[in-house]
C-alpha atoms as a PDB file:
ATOM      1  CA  UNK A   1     -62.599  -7.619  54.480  1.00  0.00           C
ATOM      2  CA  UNK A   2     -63.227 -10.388  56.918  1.00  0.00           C
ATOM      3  CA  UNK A   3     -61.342 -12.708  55.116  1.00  0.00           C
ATOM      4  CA  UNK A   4     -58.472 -10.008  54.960  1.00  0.00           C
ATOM      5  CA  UNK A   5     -58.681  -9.999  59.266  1.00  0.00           C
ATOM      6  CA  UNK A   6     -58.858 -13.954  59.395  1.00  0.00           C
ATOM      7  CA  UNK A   7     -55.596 -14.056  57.428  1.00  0.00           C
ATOM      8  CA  UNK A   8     -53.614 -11.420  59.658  1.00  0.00           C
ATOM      9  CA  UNK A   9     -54.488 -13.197  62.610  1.00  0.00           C
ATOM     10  CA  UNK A  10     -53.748 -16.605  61.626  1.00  0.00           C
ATOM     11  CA  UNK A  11     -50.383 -14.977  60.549  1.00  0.00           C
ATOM     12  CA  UNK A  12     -50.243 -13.384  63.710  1.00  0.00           C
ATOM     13  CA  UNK A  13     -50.228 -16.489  65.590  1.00  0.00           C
ATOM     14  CA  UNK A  14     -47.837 -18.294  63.441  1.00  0.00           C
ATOM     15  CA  UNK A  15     -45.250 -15.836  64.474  1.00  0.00           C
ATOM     16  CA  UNK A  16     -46.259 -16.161  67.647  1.00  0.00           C
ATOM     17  CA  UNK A  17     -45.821 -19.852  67.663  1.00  0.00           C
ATOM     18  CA  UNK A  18     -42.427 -19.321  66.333  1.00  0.00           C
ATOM     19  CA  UNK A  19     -41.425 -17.225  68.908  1.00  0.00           C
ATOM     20  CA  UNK A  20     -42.421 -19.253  71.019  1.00  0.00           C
ATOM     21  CA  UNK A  21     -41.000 -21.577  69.341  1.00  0.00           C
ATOM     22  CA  UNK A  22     -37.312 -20.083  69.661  1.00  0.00           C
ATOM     23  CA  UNK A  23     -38.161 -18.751  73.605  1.00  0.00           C
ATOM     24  CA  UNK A  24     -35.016 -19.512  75.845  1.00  0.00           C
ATOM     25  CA  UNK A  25     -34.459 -19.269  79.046  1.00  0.00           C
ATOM     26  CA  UNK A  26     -31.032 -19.094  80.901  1.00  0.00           C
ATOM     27  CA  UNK A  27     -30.098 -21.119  77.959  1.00  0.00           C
ATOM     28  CA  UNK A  28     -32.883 -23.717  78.000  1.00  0.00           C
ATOM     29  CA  UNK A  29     -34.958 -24.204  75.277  1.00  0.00           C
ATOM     30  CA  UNK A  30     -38.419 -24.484  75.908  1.00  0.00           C
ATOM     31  CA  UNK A  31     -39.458 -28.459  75.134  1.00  0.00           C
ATOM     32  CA  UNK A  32     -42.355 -28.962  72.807  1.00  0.00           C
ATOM     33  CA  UNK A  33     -44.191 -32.384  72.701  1.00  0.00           C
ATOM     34  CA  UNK A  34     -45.683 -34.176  69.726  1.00  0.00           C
ATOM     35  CA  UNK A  35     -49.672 -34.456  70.681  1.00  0.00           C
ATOM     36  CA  UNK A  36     -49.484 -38.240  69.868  1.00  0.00           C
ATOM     37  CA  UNK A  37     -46.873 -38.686  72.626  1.00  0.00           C
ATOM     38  CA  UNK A  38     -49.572 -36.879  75.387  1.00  0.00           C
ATOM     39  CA  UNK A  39     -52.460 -38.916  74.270  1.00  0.00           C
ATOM     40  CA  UNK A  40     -50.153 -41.943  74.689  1.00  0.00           C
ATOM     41  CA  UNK A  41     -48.848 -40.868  78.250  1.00  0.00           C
ATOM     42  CA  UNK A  42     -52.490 -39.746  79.174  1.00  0.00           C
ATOM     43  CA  UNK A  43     -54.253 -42.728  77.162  1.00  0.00           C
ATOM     44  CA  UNK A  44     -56.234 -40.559  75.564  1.00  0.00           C
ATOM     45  CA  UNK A  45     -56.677 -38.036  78.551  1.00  0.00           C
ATOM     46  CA  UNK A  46     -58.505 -41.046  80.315  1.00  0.00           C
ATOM     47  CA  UNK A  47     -60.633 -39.947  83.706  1.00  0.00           C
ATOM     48  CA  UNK A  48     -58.514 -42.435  85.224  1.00  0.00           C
ATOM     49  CA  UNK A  49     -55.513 -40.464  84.937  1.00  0.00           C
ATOM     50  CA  UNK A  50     -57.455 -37.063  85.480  1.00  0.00           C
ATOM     51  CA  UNK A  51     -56.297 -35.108  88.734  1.00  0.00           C
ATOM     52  CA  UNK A  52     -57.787 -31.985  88.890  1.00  0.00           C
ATOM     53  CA  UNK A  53     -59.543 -29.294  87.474  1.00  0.00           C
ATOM     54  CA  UNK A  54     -60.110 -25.942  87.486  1.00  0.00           C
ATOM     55  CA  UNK A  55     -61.424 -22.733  85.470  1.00  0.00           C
ATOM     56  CA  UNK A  56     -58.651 -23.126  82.546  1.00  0.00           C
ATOM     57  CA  UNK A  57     -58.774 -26.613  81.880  1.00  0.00           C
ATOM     58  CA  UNK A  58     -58.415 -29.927  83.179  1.00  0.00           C
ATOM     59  CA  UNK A  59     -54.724 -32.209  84.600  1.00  0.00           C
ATOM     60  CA  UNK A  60     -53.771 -35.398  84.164  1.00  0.00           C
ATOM     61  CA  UNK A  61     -50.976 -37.345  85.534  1.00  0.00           C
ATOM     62  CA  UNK A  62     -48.899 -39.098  82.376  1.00  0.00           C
ATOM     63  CA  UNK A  63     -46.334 -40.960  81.869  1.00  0.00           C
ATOM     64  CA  UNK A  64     -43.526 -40.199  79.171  1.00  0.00           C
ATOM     65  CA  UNK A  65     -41.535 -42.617  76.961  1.00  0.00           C
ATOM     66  CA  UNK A  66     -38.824 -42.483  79.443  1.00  0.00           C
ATOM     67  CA  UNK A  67     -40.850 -43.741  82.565  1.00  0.00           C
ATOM     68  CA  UNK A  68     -40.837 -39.936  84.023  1.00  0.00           C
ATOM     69  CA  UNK A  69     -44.200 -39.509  85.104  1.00  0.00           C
ATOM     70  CA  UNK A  70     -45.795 -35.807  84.446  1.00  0.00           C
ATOM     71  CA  UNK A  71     -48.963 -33.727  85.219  1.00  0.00           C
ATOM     72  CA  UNK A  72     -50.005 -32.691  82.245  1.00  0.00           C
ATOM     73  CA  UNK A  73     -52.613 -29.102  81.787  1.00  0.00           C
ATOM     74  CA  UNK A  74     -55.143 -29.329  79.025  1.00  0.00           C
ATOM     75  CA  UNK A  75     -56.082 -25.814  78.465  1.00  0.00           C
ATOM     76  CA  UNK A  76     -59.305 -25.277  77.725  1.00  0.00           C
ATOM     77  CA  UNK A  77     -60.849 -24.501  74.948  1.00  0.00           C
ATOM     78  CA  UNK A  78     -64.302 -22.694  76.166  1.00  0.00           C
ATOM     79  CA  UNK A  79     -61.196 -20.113  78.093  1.00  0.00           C
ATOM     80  CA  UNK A  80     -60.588 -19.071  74.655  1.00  0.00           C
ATOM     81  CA  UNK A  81     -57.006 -18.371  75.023  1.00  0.00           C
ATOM     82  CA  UNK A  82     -55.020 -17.928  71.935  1.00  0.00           C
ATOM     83  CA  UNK A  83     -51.483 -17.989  70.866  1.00  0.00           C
ATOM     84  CA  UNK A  84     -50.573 -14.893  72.288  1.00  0.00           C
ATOM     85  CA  UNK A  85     -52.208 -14.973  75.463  1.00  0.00           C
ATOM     86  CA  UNK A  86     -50.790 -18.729  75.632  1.00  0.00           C
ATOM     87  CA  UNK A  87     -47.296 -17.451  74.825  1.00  0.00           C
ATOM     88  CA  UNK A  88     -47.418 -15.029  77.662  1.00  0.00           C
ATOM     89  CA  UNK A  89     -48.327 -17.500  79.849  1.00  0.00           C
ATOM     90  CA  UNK A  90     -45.797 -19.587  79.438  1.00  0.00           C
ATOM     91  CA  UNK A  91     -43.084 -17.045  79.001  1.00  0.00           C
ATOM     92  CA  UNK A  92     -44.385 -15.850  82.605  1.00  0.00           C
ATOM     93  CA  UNK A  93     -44.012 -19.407  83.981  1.00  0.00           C
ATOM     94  CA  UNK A  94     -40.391 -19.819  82.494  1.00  0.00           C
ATOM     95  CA  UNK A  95     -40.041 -16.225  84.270  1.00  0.00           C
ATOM     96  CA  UNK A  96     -41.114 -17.711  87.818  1.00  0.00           C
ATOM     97  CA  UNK A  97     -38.884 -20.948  87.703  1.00  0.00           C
ATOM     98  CA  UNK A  98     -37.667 -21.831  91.298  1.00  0.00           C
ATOM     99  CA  UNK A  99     -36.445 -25.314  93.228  1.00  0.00           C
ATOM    100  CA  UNK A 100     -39.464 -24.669  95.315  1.00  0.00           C
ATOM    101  CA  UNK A 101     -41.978 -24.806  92.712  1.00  0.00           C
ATOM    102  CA  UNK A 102     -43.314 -27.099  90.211  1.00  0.00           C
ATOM    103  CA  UNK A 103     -41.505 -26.937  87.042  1.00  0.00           C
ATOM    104  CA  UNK A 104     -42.516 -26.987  83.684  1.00  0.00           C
ATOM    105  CA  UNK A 105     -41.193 -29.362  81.423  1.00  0.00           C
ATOM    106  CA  UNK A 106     -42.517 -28.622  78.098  1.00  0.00           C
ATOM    107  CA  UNK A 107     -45.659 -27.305  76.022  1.00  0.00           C
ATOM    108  CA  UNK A 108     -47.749 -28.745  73.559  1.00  0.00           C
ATOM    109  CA  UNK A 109     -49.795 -27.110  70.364  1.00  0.00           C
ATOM    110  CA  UNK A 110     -51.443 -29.044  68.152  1.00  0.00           C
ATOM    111  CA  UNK A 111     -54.749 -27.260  66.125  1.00  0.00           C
ATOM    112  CA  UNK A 112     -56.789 -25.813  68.837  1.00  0.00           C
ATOM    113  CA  UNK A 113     -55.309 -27.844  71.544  1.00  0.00           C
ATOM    114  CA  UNK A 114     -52.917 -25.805  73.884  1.00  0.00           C
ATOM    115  CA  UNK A 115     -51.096 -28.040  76.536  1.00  0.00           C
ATOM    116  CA  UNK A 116     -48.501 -27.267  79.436  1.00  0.00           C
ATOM    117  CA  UNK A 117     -46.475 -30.082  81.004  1.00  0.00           C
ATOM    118  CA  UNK A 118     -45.122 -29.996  84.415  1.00  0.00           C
ATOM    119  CA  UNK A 119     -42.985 -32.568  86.605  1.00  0.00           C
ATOM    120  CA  UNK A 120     -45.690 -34.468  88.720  1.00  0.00           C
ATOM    121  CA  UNK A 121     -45.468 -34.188  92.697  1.00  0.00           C
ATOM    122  CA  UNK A 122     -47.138 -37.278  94.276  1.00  0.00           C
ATOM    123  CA  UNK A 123     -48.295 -35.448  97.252  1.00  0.00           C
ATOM    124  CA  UNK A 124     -51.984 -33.395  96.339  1.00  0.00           C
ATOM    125  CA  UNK A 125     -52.152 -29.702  95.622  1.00  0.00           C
ATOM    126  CA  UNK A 126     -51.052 -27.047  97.472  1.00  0.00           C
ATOM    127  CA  UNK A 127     -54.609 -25.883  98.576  1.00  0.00           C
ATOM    128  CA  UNK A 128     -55.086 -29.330 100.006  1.00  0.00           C
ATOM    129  CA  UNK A 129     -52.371 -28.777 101.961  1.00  0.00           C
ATOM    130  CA  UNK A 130     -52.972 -24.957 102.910  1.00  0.00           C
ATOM    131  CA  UNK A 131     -56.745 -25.378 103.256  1.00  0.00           C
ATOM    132  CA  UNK A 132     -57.575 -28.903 103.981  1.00  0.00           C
END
């Protein structure tokens, strides 16, 4: 029977992960990034290149193929957040999209590893700049 559960919910995610997969929003595919590509633009999620961290994981600053440099979120994986809870995560952030926020650029899942990429703003965090 356990083996019977183990199967329905690794099923379960891979349909989630397809949906996710196919998610648009106002026409714009969500991007997904090869994990090789973020351990090159993080070299290998290096301290030097860490920049914060908080309850659900820790962000580096990257650099893509293309020169654009990125903050990239490396979920954690203590939070134990799965597919779905992942997927509705990033289907809220799509939701929230605004020219006064940071954007996110793409997503990441490789195995266990669940990864959000967002545009990098040079200038701190926002609680630096709201609470010193």
């Amino acid at each position: 029977m356990g083996d019977e559960k183990g199967a329905k919910e690794t099923s379960n995610e891979a349909a989630k992960l397809n949906e996710l997969q196919n998610y648009k929003k106002d026409g714009h595919a969500l991007k997904f990034f090869a994990y090789a590509s973020i351990m090159e633009a993080t070299d290998s999620f290096s301290s030097n290149n860490k920049l914060g961290q908080g309850g659900f994981g820790h962000v580096y600053m990257g650099k893509l193929h293309d020169g654009k440099e990125v903050a990239i979120k490396r979920l954690s994986r203590s939070s134990r957040q799965g597919v779905t809870e992942f997927t509705n995560e990033l289907t809220l952030i799509s939701e929230l999209q605004h020219r006064n926020l940071v954007q996110l650029l793409g997503c990441c899942i490789e195995g266990e590893e669940r990864i959000l990429i967002y545009e990098f703003m040079p200038n701190k965090s926002l609680d630096f700049f709201l609470f010193g």
